[in-house]
Protein backbone atom coordinates (compact mmCIF):
# COMPACT_ATOMS: atom_id res chain seq x y z
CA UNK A 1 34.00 15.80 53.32
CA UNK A 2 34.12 13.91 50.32
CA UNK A 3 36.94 11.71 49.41
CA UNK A 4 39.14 12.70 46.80
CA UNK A 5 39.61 10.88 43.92
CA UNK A 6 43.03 10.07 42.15
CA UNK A 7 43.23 11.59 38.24
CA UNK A 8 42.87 8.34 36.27
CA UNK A 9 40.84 6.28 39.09
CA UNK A 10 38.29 4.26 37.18
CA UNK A 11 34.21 5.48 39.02
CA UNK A 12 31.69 2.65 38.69
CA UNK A 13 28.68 3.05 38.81
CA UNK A 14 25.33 1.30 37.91
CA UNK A 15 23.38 4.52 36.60
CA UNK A 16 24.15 5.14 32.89
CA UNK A 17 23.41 8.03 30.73
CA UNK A 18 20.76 8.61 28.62
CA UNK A 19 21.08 7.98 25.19
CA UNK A 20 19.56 11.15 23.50
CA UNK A 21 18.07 9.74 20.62
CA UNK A 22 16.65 13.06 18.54
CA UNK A 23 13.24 14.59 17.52
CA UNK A 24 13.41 12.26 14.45
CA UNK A 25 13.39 9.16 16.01
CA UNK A 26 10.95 10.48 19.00
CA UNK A 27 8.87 11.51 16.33
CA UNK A 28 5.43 9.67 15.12
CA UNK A 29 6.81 6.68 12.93
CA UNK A 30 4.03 5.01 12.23
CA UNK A 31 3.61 1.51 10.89
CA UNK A 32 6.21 2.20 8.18
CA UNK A 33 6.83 -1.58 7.14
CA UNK A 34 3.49 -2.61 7.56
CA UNK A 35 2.87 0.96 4.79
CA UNK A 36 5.68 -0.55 2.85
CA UNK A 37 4.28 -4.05 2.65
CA UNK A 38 1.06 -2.41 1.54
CA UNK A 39 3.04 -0.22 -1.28
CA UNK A 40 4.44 -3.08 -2.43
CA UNK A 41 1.24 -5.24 -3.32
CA UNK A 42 -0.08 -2.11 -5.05
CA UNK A 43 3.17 -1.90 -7.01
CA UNK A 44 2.60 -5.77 -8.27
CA UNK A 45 -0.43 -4.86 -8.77
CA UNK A 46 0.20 -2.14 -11.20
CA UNK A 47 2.87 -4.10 -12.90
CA UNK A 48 -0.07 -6.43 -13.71
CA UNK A 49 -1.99 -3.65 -14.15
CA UNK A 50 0.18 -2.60 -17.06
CA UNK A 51 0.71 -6.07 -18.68
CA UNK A 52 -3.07 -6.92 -18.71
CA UNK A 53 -3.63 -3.25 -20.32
CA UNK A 54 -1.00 -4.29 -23.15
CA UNK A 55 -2.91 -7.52 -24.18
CA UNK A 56 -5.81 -5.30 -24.02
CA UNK A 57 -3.88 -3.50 -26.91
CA UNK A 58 -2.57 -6.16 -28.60
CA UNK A 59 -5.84 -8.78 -28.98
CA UNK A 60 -8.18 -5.39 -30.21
CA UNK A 61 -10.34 -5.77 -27.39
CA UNK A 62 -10.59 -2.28 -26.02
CA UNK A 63 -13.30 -0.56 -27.39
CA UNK A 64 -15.42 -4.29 -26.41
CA UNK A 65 -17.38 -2.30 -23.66
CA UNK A 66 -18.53 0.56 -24.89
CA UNK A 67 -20.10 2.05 -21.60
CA UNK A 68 -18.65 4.01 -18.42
CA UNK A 69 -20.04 2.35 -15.58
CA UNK A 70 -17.57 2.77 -12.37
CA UNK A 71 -19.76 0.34 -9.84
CA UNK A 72 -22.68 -1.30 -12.39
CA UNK A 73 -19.80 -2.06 -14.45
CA UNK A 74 -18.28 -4.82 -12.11
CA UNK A 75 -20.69 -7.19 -12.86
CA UNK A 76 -20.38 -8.75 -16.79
CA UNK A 77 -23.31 -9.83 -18.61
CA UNK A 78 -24.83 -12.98 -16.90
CA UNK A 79 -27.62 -14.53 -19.39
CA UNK A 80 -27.97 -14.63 -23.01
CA UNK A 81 -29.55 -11.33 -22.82
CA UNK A 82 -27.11 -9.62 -21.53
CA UNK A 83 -24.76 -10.69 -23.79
CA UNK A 84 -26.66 -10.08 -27.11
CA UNK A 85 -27.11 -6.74 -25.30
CA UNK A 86 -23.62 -5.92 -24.66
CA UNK A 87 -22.47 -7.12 -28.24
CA UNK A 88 -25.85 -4.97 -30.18
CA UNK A 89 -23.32 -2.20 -28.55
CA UNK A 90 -20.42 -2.93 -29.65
CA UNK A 91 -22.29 -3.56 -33.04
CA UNK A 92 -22.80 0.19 -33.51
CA UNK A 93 -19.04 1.46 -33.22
CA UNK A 94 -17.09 2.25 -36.43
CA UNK A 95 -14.51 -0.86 -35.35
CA UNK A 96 -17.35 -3.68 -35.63
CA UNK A 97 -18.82 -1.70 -38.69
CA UNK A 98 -15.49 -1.71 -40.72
CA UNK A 99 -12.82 -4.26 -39.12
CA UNK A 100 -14.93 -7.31 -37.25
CA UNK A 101 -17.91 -7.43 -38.94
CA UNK A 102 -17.41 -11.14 -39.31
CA UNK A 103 -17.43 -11.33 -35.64
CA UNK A 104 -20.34 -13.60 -34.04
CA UNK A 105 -21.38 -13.71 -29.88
CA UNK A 106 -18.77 -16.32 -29.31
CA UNK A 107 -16.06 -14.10 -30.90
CA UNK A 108 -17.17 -11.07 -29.37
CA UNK A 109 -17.15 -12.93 -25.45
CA UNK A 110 -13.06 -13.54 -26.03
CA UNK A 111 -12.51 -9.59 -26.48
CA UNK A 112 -15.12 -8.69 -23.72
CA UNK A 113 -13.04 -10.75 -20.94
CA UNK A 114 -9.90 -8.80 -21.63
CA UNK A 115 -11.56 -5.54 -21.35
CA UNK A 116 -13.78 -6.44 -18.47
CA UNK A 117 -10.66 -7.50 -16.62
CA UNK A 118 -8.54 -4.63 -17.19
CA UNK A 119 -11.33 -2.54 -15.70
CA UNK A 120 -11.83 -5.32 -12.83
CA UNK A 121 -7.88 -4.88 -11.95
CA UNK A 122 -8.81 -1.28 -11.96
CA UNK A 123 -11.23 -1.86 -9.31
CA UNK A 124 -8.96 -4.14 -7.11
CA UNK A 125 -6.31 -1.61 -7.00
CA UNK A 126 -8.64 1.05 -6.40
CA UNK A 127 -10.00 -0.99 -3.19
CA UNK A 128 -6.57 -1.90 -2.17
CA UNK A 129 -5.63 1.26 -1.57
CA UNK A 130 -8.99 2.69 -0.23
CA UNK A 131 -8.21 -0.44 2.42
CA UNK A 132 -4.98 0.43 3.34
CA UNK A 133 -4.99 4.20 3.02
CA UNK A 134 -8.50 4.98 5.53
CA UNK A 135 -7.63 1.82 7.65
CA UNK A 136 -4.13 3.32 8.45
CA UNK A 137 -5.24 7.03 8.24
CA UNK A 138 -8.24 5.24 11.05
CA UNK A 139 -5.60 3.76 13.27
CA UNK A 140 -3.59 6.65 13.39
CA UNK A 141 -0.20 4.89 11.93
CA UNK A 142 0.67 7.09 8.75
CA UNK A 143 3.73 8.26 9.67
CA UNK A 144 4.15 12.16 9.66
CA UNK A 145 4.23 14.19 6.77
CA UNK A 146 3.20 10.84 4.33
CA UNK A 147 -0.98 11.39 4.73
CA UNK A 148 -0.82 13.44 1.37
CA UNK A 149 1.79 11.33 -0.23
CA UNK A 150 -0.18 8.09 0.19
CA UNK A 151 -3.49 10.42 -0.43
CA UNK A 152 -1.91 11.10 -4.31
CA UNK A 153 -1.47 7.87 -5.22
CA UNK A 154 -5.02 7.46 -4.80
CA UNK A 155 -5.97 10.63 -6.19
CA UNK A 156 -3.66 9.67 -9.39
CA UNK A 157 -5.42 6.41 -9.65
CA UNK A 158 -8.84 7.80 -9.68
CA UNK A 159 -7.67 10.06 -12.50
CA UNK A 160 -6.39 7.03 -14.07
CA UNK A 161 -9.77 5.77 -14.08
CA UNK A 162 -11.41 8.93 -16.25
CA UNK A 163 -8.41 9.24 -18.09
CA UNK A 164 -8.87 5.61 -19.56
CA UNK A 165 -12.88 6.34 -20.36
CA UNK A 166 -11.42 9.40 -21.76
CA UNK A 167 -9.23 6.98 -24.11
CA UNK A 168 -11.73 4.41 -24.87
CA UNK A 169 -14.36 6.97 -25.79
CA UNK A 170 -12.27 8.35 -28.76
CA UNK A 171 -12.76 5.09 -30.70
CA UNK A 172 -16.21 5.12 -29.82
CA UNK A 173 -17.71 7.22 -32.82
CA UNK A 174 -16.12 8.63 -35.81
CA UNK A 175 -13.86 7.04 -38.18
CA UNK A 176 -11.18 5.52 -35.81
CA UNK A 177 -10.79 2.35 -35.90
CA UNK A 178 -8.87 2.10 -32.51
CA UNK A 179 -8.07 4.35 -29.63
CA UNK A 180 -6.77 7.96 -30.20
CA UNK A 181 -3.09 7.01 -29.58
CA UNK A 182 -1.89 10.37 -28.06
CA UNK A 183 -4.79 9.22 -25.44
CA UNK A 184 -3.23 5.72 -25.38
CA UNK A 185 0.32 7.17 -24.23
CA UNK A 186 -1.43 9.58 -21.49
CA UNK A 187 -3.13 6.35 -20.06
CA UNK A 188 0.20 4.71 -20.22
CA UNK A 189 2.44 7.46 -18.87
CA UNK A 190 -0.03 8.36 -16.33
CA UNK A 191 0.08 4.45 -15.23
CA UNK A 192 4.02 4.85 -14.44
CA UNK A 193 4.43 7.85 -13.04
CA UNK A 194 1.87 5.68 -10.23
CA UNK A 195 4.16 3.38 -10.37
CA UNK A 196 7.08 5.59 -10.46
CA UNK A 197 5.84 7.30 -7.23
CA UNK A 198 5.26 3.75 -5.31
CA UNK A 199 8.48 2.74 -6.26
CA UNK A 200 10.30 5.72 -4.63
CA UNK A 201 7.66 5.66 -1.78
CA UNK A 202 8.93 1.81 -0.91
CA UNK A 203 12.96 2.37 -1.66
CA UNK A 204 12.10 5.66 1.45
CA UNK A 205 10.41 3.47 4.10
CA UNK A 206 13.05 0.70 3.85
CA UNK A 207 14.70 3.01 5.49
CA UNK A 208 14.21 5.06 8.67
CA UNK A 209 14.36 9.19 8.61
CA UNK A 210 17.25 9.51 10.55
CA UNK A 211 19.10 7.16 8.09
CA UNK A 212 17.90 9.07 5.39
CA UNK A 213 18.27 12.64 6.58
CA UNK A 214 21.94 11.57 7.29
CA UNK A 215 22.53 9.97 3.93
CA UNK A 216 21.67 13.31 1.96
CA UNK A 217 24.77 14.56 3.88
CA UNK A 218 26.61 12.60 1.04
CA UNK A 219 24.39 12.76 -1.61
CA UNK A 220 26.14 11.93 -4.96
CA UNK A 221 24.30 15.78 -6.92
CA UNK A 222 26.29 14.77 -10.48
CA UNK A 223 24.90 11.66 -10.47
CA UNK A 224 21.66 12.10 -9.03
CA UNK A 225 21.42 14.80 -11.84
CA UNK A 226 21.91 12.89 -14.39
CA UNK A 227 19.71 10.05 -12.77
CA UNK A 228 17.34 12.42 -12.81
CA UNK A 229 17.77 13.84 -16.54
CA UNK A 230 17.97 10.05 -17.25
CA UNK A 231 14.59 8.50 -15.75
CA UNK A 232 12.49 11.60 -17.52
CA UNK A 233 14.46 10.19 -21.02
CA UNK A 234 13.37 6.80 -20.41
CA UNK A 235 9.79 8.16 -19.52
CA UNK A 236 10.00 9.82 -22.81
CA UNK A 237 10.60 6.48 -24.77
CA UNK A 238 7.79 5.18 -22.99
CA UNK A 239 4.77 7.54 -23.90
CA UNK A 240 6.95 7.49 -27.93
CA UNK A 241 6.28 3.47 -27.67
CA UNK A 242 2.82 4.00 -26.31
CA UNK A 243 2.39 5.94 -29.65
CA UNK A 244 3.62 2.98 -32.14
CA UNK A 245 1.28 0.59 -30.14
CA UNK A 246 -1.75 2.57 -30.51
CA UNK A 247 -1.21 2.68 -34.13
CA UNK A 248 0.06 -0.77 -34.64
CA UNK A 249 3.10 1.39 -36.04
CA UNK A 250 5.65 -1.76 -34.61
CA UNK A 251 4.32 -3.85 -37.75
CA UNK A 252 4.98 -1.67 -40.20
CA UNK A 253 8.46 -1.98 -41.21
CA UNK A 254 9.96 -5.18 -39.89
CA UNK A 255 13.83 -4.42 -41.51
CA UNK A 256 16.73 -3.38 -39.20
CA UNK A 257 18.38 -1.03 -38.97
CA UNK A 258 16.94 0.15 -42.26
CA UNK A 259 13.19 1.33 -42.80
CA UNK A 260 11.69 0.10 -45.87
CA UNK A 261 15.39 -0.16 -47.13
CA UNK A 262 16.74 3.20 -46.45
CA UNK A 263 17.50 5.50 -43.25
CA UNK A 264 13.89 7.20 -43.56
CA UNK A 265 10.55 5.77 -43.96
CA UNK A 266 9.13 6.14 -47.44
CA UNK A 267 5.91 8.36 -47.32
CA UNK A 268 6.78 9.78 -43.37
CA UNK A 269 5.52 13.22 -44.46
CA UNK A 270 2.54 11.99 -46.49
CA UNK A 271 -0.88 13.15 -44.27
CA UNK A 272 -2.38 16.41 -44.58
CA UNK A 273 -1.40 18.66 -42.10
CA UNK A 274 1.82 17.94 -41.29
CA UNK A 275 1.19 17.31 -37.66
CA UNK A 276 -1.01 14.37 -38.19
CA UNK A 277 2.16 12.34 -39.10
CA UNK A 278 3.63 12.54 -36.13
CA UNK A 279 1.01 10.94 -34.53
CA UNK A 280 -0.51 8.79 -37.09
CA UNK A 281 1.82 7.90 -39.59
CA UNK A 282 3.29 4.40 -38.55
CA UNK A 283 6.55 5.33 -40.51
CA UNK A 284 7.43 8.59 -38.91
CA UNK A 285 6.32 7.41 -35.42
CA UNK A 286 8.50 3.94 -35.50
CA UNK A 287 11.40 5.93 -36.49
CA UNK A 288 11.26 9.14 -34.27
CA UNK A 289 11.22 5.71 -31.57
CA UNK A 290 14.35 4.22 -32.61
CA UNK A 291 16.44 7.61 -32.95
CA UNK A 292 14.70 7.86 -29.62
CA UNK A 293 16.00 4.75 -28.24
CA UNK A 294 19.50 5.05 -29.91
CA UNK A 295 20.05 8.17 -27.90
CA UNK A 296 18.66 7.11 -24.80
CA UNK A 297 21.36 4.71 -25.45
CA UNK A 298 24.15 6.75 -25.68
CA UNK A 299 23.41 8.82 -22.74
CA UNK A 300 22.76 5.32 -21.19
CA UNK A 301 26.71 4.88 -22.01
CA UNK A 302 27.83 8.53 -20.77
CA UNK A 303 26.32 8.03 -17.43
CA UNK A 304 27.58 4.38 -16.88
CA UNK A 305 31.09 5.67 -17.65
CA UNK A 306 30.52 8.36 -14.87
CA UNK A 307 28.96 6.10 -12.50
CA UNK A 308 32.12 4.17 -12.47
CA UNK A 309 33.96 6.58 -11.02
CA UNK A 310 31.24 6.60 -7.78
CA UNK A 311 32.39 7.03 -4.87
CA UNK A 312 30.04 5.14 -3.32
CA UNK A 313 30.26 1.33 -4.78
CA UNK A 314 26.60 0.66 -4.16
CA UNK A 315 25.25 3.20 -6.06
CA UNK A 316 27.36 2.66 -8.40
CA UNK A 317 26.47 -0.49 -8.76
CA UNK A 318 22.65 0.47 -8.91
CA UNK A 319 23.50 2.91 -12.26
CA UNK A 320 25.36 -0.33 -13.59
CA UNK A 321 22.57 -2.81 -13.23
CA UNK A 322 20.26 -0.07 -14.72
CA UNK A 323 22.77 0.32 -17.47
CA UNK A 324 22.40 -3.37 -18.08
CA UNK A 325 18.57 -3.55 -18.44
CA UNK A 326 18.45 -0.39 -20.94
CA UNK A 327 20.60 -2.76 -23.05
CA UNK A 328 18.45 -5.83 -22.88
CA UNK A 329 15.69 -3.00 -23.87
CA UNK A 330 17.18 -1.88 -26.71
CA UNK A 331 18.05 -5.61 -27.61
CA UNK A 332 14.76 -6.63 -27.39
CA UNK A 333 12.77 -3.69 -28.81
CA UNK A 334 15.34 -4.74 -32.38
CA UNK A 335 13.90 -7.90 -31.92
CA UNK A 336 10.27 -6.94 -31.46
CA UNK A 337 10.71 -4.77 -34.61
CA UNK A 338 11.90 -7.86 -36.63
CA UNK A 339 9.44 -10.11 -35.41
CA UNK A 340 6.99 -7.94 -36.45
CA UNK A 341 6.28 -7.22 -32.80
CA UNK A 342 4.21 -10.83 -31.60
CA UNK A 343 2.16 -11.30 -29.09
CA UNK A 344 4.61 -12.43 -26.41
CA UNK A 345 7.79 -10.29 -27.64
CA UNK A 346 5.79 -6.90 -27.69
CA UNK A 347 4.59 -8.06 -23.96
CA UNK A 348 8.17 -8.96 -22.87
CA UNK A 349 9.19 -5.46 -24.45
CA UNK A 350 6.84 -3.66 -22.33
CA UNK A 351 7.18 -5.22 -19.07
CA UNK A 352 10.87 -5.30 -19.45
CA UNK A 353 10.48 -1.26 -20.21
CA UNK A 354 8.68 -1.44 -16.87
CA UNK A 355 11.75 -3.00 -15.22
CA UNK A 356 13.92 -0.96 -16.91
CA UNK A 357 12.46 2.17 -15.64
CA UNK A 358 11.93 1.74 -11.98
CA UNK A 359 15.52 0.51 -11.70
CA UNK A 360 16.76 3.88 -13.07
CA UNK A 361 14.78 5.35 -10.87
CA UNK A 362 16.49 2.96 -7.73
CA UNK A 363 19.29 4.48 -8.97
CA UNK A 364 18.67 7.73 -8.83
CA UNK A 365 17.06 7.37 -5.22
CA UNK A 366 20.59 5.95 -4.46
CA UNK A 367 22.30 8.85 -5.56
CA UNK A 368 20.32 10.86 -3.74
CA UNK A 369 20.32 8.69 -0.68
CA UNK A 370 23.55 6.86 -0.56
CA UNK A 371 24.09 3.52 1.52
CA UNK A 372 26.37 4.22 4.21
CA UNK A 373 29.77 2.02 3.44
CA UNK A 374 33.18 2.01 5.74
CA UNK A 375 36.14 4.81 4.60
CA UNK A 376 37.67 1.53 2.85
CA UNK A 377 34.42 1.50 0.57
């Protein structure tokens, strides 16, 4: 007969329970930090991506290869030959003809590097992820449900790729001078959404599933509305920049926070049809940016204010720091206006927009998936 035991009499023993851990965390993880480490280089590498394609812009040399070639292509000219070649090509486009006529070989090889390394960058990233993505996939450590997510990024990449022949080839023939700039802001835009979707790929695998299926439990839905409302506004500003760029609209009227000495641009309404203004007239485009900017602004301010009142100080803290960026933005894009956007401020502006966006969209993420803090906060 077993021995009875008093009420509060302490058992020992040396078997202890099993911790039940949950399907989550039995689940197939994967190599998520080794994925993450791999996100991250394409991220830097996109963020180069970007600045390289923005001196592109800015030194004219764009339209310097005139020719599609996805593999050929990777190899630039190597003798005389090729070169006089390459620049009897670029001889025959309406921006030689018109604008650089007084270009000679020499001239022509300082516009051809810039292009041919925007396209090489292209390549890199494009191997990069081939690497990573089939060498994981091969291994069998993409972690479950993430095979399609990492398969977009490439997919969006390779449409990238068309999107920018698509872009060059409008300033190939006709009588631009330049890019089509509504083609310019698709290339652009197209280039952070990739970025965008990196971003929030590497902010979820810092974290593990359990974490995060526990932290929408608390999920902050005002703010990660607005976040949300937010991060498409900033997008917005983006492609409306990517217009003045592609029509050099930034140098047009270098006064602030007048145009041309009043509130409106002389002559905004002055092509035939009306539509063409908004996308070619350098007046109408610069200011439709700045009203642009000045309310992004203001809901900037609105959704600071609110963020304040978080209940969670972290992200709270995340809206504030992307609060602080929008103003250095809008601080420097004044600047760039009265510097008659230079070389290095227009570059600054950009990658600073760059900056600017991705930690909006931290923000968000941390709205959506608060950091746990103690009761205190």
């Amino acid at each position: 007969m077993a021995e009875k035991r008093k009420l509060f009499e302490e058992v020992q023993t040396d078997q202890r329970p099993e911790i039940a851990t949950g399907g989550i965390d039995r689940a197939h993880r994967g190599a998520r930090g080794a994925i993450r480490i791999w996100l991250m280089i394409l991220f830097a590498l996109v963020v180069i991506m970007i600045a390289v394609g923005g001196l592109t812009r800015l030194t004219d040399s764009g339209l310097s290869i005139t020719e599609w070639r996805p593999l050929t292509g990777a190899l630039p000219p190597m003798n005389d030959a090729d070169w006089q070649s390459e620049f009897a090509k670029y001889q025959e486009i309406p921006e030689f003809k018109v604008q650089n006529a007084w270009m000679g070989l020499e001239d022509f090889k300082s516009i051809y590097w810039w292009e041919w390394g925007h396209r090489q960058l292209g390549r890199v990233i494009g191997l990069v992820w081939a690497i990573g993505f089939f060498g994981f996939l091969a291994l069998r450590k993409i972690p479950t449900g993430w095979t399609g997510r990492l398969l977009g990024i490439g997919a969006l990449g390779g449409l990238q790729g068309a999107i920018g022949w698509w872009m060059v080839h409008s300033g190939l023939s006709g009588a631009m001078l330049d890019v089509a700039s509504y083609r310019l802001a698709t290339h652009l835009g197209l280039a952070f959404i990739i970025l965008g979707f990196i971003a929030w790929y590497v902010l979820m695998l810092g974290r593990s599933e359990r974490d995060l299926m526990q932290a929408r439990r608390s999920r902050d839905a005002k703010l990660f509305s607005l976040g949300t409302g937010w991060m498409h506004f900033a997008f917005l500003q983006i492609l409306l920049g990517a217009l003045v760029a592609g029509i050099d609209a930034g140098r047009s009227y270098t006064d602030w926070p007048t145009m041309g000495g009043g509130f409106f641009p002389p002559d905004m309404m002055s092509l035939e049809p009306a539509w063409r203004n908004f996308l070619e007239n350098p007046g109408l485009v610069q200011f439709i940016h700045r009203m642009s900017g000045y309310l992004l602004l203001a809901f900037g301010i609105m959704i600071f204010v609110k963020s304040r009142r978080a209940a969670n100080r972290v992200t709270g803290g995340a809206f504030t720091v992307a609060f602080i960026a929008l103003l250095g933005q809008v601080a420097l894009g004044i600047y760039t206006v009265i510097s008659a956007a230079q070389m290095h401020v227009a570059l600054t502006h950009q990658l600073l927009a760059v900056a600017t966006f991705v930690l909006i969209l931290r923000a968000r993420f941390l709205a959506a998936y608060p950091v746990p803090q103690s009761v205190r906060g």
